[in-house]
Protein backbone atom coordinates (compact mmCIF):
# COMPACT_ATOMS: atom_id res chain seq x y z
CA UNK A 1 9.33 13.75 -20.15
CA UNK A 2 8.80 9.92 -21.32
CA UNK A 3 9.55 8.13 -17.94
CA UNK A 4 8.77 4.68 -20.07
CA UNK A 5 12.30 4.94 -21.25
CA UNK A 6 13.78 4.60 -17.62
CA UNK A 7 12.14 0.93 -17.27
CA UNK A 8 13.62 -1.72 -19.12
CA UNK A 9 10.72 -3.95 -19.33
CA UNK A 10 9.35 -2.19 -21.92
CA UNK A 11 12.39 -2.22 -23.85
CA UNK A 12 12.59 -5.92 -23.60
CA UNK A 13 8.51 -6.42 -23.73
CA UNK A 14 8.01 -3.58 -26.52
CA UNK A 15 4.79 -4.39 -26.68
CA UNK A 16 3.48 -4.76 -23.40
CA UNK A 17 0.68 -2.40 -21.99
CA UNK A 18 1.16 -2.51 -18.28
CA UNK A 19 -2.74 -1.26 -17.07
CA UNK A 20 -1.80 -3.04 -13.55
CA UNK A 21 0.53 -1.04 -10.98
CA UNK A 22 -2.03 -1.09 -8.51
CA UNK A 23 -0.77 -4.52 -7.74
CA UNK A 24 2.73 -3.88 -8.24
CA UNK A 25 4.98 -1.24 -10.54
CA UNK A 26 7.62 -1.59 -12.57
CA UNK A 27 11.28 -0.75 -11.63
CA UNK A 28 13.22 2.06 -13.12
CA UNK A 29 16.84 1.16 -14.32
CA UNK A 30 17.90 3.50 -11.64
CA UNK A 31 16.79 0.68 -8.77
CA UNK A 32 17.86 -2.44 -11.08
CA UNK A 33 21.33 -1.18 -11.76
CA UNK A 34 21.77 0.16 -8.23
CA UNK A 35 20.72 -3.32 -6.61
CA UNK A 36 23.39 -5.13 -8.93
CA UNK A 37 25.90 -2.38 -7.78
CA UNK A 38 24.95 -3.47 -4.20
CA UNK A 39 25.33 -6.96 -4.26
CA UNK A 40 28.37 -7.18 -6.21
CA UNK A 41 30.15 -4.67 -4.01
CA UNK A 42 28.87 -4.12 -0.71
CA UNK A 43 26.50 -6.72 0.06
CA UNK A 44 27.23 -8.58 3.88
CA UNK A 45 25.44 -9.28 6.70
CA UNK A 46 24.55 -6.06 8.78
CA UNK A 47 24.12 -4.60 12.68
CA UNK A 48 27.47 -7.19 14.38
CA UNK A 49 29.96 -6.82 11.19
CA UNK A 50 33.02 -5.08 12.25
CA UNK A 51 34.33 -5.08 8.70
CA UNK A 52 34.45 -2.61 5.45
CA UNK A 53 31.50 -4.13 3.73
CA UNK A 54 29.22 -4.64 6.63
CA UNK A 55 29.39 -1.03 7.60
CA UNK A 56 28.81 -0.05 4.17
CA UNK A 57 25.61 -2.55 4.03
CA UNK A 58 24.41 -1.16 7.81
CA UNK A 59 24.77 2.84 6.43
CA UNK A 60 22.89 1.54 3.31
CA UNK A 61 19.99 0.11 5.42
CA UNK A 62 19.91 3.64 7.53
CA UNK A 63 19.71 5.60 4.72
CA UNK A 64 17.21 3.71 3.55
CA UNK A 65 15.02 4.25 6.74
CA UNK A 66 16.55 7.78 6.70
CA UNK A 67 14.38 8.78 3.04
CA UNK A 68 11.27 6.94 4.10
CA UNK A 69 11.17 9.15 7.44
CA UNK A 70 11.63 11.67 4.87
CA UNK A 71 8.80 11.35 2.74
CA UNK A 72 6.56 10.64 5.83
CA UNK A 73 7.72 13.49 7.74
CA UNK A 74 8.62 11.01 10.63
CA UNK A 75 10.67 13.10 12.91
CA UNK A 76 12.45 9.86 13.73
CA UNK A 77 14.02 7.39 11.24
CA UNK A 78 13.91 4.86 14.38
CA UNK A 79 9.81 5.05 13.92
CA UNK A 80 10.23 3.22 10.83
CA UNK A 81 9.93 -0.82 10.55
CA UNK A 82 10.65 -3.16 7.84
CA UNK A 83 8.53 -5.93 7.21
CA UNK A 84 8.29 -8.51 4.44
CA UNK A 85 4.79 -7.67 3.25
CA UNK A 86 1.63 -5.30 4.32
CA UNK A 87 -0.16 -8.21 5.50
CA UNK A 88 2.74 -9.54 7.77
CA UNK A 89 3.17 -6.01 8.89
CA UNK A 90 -1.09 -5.64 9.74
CA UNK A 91 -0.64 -8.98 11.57
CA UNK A 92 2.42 -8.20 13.69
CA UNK A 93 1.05 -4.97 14.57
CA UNK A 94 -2.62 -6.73 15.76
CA UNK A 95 0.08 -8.97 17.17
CA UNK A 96 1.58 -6.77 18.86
CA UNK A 97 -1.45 -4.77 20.48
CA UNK A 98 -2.89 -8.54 21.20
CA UNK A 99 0.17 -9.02 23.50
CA UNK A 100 0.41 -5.46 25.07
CA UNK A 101 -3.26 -6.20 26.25
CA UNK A 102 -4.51 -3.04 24.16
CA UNK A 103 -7.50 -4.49 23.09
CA UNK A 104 -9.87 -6.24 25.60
CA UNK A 105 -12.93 -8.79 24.97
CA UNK A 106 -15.95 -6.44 23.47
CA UNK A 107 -13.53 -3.65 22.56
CA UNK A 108 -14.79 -2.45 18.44
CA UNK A 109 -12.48 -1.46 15.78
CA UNK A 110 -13.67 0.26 13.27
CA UNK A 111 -12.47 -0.47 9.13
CA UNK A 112 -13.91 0.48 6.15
CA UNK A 113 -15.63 -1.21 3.71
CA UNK A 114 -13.36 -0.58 1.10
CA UNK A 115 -10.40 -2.25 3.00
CA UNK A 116 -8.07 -3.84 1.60
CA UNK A 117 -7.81 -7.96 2.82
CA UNK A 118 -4.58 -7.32 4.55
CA UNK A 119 -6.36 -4.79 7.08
CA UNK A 120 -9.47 -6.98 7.41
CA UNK A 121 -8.40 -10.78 7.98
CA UNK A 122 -6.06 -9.58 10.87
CA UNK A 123 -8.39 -7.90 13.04
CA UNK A 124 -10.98 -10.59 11.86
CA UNK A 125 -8.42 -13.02 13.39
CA UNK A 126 -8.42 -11.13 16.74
CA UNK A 127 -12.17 -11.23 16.77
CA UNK A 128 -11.95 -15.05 17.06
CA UNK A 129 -9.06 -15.21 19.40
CA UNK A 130 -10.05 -12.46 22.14
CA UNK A 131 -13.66 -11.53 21.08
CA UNK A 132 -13.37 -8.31 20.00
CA UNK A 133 -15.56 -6.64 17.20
CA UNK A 134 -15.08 -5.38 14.20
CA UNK A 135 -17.56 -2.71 12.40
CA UNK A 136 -17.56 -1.11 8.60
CA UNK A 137 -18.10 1.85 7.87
CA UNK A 138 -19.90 2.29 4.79
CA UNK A 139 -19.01 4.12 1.40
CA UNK A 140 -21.72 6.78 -0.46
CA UNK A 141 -22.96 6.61 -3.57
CA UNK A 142 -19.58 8.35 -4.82
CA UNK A 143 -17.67 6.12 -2.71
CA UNK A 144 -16.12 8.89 -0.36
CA UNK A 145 -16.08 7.66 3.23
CA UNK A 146 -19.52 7.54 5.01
CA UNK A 147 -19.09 10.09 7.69
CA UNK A 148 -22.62 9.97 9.15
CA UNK A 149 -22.57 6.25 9.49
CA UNK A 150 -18.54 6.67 10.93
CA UNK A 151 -20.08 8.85 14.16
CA UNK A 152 -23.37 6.79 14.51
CA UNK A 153 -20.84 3.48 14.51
CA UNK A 154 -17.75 5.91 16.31
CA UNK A 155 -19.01 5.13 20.04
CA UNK A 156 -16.93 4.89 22.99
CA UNK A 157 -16.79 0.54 22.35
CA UNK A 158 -14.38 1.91 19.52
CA UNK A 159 -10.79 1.56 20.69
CA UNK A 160 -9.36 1.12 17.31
CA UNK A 161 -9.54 2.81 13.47
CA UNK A 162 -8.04 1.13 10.41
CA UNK A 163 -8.69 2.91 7.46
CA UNK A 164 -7.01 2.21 4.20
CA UNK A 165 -5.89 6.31 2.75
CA UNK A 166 -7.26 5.26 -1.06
CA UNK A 167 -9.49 2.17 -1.94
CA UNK A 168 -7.19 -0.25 -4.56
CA UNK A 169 -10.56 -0.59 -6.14
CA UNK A 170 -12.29 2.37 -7.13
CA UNK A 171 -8.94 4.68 -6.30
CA UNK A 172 -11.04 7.12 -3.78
CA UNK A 173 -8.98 9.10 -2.03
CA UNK A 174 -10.62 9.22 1.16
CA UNK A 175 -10.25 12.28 3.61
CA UNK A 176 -7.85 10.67 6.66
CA UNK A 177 -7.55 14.42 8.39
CA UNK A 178 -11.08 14.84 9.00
CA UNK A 179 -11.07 11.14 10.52
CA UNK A 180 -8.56 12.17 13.25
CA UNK A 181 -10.44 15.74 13.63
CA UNK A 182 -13.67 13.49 15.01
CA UNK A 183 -11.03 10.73 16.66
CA UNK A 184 -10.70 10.64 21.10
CA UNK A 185 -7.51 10.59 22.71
CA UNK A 186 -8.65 7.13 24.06
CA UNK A 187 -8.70 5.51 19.82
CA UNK A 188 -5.56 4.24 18.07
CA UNK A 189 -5.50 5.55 14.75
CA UNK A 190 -4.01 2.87 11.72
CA UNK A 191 -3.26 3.76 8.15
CA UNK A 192 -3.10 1.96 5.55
CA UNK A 193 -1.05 4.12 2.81
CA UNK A 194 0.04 1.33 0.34
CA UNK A 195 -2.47 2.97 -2.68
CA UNK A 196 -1.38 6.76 -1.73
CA UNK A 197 2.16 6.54 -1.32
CA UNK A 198 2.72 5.99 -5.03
CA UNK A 199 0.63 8.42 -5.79
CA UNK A 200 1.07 12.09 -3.57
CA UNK A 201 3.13 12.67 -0.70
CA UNK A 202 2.15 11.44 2.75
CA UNK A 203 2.43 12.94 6.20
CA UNK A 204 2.25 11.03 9.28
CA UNK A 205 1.93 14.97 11.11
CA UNK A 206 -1.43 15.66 8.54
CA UNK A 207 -2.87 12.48 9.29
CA UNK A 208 -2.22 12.49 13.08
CA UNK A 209 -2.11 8.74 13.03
CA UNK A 210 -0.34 6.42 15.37
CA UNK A 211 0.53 3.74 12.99
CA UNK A 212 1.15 4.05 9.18
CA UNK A 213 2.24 1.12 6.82
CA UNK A 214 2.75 1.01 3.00
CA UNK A 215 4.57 -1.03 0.57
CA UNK A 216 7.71 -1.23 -1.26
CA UNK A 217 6.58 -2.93 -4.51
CA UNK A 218 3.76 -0.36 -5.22
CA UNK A 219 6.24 2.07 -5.94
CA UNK A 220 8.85 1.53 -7.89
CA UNK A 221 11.08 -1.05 -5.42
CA UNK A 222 11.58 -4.14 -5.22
CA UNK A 223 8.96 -7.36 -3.64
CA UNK A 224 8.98 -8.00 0.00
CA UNK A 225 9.66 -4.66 1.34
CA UNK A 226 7.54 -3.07 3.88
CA UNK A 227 7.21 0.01 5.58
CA UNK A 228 5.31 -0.11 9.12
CA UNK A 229 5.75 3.15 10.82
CA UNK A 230 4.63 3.32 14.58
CA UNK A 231 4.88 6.61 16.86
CA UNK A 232 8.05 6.66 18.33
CA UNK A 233 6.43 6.08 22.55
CA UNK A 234 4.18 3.30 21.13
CA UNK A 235 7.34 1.61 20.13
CA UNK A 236 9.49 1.96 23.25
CA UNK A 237 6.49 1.27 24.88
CA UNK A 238 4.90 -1.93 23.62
CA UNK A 239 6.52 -5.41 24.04
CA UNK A 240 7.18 -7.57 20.08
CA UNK A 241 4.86 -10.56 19.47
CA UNK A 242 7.56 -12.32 18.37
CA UNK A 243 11.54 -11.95 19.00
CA UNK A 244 14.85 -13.37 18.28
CA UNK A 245 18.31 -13.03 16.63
CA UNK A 246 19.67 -9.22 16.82
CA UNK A 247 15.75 -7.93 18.69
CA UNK A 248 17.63 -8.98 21.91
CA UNK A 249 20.49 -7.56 24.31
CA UNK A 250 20.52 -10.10 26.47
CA UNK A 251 19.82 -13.73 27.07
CA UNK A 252 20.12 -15.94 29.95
CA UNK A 253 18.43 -19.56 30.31
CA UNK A 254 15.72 -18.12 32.02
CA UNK A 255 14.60 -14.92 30.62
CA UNK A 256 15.71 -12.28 28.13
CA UNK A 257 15.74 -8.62 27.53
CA UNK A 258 14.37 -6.25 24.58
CA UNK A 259 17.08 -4.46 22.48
CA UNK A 260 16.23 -1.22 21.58
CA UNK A 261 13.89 0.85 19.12
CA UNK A 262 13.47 -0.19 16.19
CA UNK A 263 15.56 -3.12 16.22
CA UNK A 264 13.19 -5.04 19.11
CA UNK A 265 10.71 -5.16 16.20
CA UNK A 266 12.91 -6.38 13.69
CA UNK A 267 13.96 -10.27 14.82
CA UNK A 268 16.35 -12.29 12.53
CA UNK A 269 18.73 -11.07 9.69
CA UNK A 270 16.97 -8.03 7.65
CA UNK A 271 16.55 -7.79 4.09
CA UNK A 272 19.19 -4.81 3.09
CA UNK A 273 18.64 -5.42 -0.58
CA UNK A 274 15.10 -4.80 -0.57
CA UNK A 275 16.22 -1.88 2.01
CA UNK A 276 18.76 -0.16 -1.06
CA UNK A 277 15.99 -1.18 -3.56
CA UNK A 278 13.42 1.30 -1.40
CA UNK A 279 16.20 3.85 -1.10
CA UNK A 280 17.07 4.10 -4.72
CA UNK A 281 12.93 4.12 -5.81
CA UNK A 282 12.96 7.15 -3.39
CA UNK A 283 15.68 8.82 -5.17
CA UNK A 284 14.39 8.05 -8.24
CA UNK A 285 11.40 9.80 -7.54
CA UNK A 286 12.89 12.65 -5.88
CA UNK A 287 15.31 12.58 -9.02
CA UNK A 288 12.42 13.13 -11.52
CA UNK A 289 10.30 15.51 -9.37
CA UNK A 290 7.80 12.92 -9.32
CA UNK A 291 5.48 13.85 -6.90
CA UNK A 292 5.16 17.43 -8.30
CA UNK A 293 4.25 15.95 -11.57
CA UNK A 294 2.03 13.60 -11.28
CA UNK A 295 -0.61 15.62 -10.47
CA UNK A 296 -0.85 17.41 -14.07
CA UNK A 297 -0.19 13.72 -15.87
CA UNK A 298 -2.83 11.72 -13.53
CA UNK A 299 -5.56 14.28 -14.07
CA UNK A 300 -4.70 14.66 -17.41
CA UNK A 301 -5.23 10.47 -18.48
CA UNK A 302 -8.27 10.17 -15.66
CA UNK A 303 -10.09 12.52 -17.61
CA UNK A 304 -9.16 10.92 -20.77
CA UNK A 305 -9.75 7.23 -19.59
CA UNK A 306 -13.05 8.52 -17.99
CA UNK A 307 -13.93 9.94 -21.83
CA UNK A 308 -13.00 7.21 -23.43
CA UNK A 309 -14.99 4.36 -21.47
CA UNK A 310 -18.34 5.85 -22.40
CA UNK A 311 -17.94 4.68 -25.94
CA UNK A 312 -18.22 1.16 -24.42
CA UNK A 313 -21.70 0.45 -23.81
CA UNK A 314 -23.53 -1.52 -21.31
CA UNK A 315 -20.01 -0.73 -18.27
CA UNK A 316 -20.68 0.12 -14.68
CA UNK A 317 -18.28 2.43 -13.11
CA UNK A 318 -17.33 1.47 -9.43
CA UNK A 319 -15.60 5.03 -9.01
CA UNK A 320 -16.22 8.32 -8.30
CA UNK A 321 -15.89 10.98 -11.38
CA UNK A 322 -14.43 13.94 -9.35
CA UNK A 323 -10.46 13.48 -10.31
CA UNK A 324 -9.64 15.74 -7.20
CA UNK A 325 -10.70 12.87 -5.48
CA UNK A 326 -9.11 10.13 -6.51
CA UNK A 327 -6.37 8.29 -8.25
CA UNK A 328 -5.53 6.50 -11.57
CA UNK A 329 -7.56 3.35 -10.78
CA UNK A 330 -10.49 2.05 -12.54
CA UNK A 331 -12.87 -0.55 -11.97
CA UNK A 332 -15.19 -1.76 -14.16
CA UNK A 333 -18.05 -4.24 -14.51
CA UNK A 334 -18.96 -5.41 -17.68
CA UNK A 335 -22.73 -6.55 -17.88
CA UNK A 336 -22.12 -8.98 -20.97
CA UNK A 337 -18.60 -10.73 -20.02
CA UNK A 338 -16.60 -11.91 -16.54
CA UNK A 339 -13.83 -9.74 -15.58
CA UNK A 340 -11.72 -13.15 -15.57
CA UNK A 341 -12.30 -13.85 -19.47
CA UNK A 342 -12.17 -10.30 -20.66
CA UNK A 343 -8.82 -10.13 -19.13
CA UNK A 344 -7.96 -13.22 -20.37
CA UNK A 345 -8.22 -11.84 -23.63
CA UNK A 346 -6.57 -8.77 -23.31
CA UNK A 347 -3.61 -10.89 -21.78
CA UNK A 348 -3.52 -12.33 -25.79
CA UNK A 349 -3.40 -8.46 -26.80
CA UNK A 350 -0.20 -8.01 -24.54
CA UNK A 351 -2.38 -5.82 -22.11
CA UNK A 352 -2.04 -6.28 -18.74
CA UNK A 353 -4.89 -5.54 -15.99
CA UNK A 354 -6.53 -7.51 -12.78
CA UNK A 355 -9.76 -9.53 -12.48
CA UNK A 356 -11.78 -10.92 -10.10
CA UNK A 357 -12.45 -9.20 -6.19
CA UNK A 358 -9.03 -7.08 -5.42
CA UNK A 359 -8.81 -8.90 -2.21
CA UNK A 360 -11.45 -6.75 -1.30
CA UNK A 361 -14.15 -9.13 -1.00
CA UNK A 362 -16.77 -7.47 1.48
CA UNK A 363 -16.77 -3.89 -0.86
CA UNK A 364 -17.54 -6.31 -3.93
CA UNK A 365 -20.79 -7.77 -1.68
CA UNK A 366 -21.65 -4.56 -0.62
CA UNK A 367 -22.00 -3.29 -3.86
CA UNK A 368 -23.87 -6.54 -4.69
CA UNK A 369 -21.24 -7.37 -7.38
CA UNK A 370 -19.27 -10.69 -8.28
CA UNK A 371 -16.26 -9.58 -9.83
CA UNK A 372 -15.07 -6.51 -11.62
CA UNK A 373 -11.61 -5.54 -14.21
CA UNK A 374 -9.50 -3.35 -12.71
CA UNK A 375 -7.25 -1.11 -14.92
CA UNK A 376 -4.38 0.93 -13.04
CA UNK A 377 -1.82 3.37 -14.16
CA UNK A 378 1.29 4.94 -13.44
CA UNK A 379 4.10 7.23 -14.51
CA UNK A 380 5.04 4.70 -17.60
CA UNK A 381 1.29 4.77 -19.20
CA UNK A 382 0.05 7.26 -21.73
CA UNK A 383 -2.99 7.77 -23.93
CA UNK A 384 -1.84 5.43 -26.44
CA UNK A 385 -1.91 2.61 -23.98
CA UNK A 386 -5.81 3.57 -23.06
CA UNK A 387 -6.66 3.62 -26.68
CA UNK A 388 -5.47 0.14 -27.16
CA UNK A 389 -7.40 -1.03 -24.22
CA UNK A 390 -10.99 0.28 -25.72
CA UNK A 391 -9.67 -0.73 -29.32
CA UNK A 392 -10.13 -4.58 -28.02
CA UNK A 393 -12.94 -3.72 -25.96
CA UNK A 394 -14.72 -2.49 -28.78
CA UNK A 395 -13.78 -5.50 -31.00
CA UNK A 396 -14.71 -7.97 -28.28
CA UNK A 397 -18.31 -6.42 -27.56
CA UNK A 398 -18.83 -6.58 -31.72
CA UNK A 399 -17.92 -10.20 -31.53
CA UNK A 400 -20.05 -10.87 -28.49
């Protein structure tokens, strides 16, 4: 099936090669036309509105949360939290735990090297404000997790683990289960799912974890969408960082009370178009039997991308080889041109990829490098779209 046909971008860019999903995807016609339908017909105001539209806009935002519980295999669609971003939704969880007096001075969490910014900077931020510490595990040589360094660092200081489920630079998928299989009872387990989500179904029961978060943009919805899922007692039990608006029953000039779950962690008027726009991606996906899929494509142009780089010479490879392991993300280092200009050019040849450090600045200094190109696909690439990126490769490294 050619899914390219379902996004209009292409149709209006025809000749646009889109090598950069990792940092966002496209949208399907399917989510475009459905958020026009929305706010032409039933947009309002929701969780107070007494009236036709508002209800329609509340059931909307419900069945929103209702498909993401779904897909997570949440037994609770109350579990799940909207958020504007994954890096608001890292710091209002740290937040969060900060207020609930979870973490104590000397307390360690543990993150990975490969994190992500948006799981590093928060915790970092705790370090300075209550002194805790914060430890990274290391990657091997194939960039799996490090799970002999994990248990020499995994002592009993370690009261929390953040670990992102697939690096958004060398597309590793690392192996979550056998994380919780070595966690205590006494350790918090975080996820960071925004890489896997797009890419294979996710189960909050597999991974055991006690928070998950992800976001909307990656696949297929709209920006500022969210997803933080908590475990349903470590929601009615901890207190919100921050409140407000329709988080509250009650009032007075003195003091106030929590609403309930999930609401207490949602202050101020929600988003319910980026809540459809998350919805329809979902059906879209389920629509297309996406998931089921993508496995025979992805392998199918990693194997064929991972051919076709060799006949580029003088490229380092920060990725492992073993496609069982990982997903359609490449980085690459070029030893005679920056990441920055090389992309620069290939934004002249209507070919879109990243440059620089990922937001994943400490992996880039532990593997001793400055920068690196990153070149991601999705369901709208082909082979085609590879070729074109070693045809200016190849021109550029004649030139050079």
């Amino acid at each position: 099936m050619n899914f390219r046909q379902d996004f209009p971008i292409f149709k209006n860019n025809p000749n646009l090669v889109f090598l950069d999903s990792t940092a966002s995807s496209q949208k399907p016609s399917y989510v475009i036309d459905w958020i026009k339908e929305f706010l032409e017909n039933s947009y309002s105001n929701i969780h107070r509105g007494m009236y036709d539209i508002a209800i329609i806009a509340e059931d909307f935002y419900v069945a929103s949360k209702k498909i993401v519980a779904k897909h997570l295999e949440a037994d609770d669609y109350r579990e799940v939290i909207y958020t504007f971003n994954t890096t608001y939704a890292s710091n209002l969880l740290t937040s969060t735990l900060k207020k609930n007096k979870i973490l104590k001075k000397w307390d360690k969490v543990l993150l990975s090297i490969a994190e992500h910014h948006a799981n590093i900077v928060p915790w970092l931020m705790l370090k300075e404000e209550i002194w805790i510490e914060v430890e990274f595990v290391k990657v091997t040589k194939d960039y799996d997790l490090d799970f002999s360094d994990f248990e020499e660092k995994y002592d009993n200081k370690v009261k929390i683990i953040s670990f992102t489920q697939v690096s958004n630079v060398t597309g590793q998928i690392f192996d979550l289960e056998r994380v919780w299989k070595l966690k205590r009872d006494d350790t918090l387990f975080v996820v960071d799912a925004s890489q896997s989500i797009p890419h294979f179904p996710v189960s909050v029961k597999k991974l055991n974890c006690d928070f998950l978060f992800f976001t909307g943009h990656k696949v297929l919805a709209d920006s500022w969408i969210w997803v933080l899922w908590w475990k349903k007692e470590l929601l009615e039990k901890y207190s919100p960082s921050f409140s407000g608006g329709w988080a509250i029953w009650e009032v007075t000039c003195a003091s106030y009370t929590d609403w309930k779950i999930p609401d207490k962690f949602e202050p101020g008027t929600p988003n319910v178009t980026w809540a459809v726009s998350l919805l329809r991606a979902f059906e879209y996906i389920e629509k297309i039997w996406w998931f089921e899929k993508i496995d025979k494509v992805e392998k199918e142009l990693i194997e064929y991308f991972l051919e076709k780089i060799k006949e580029i010479p003088k490229v380092k490879l920060i990725w492992s080889t073993n496609p069982k392991k990982r997903i359609w993300v490449f980085s690459l280092v070029f030893e005679w041109i920056h990441s920055n200009d090389f992309a620069e050019i290939l934004a002249e040849n209507q070919i879109a990829v990243r440059s620089w450090k990922h937001c994943a600045h400490p992996f880039h200094d532990f593997e001793n490098e400055w920068n690196s190109l990153r070149v991601s696909l999705y369901l709208y690439n082909d082979k085609a779209d590879i070729d074109k990126l070693i045809k200016v490769a190849k021109e550029l490294k004649r030139e050079i």
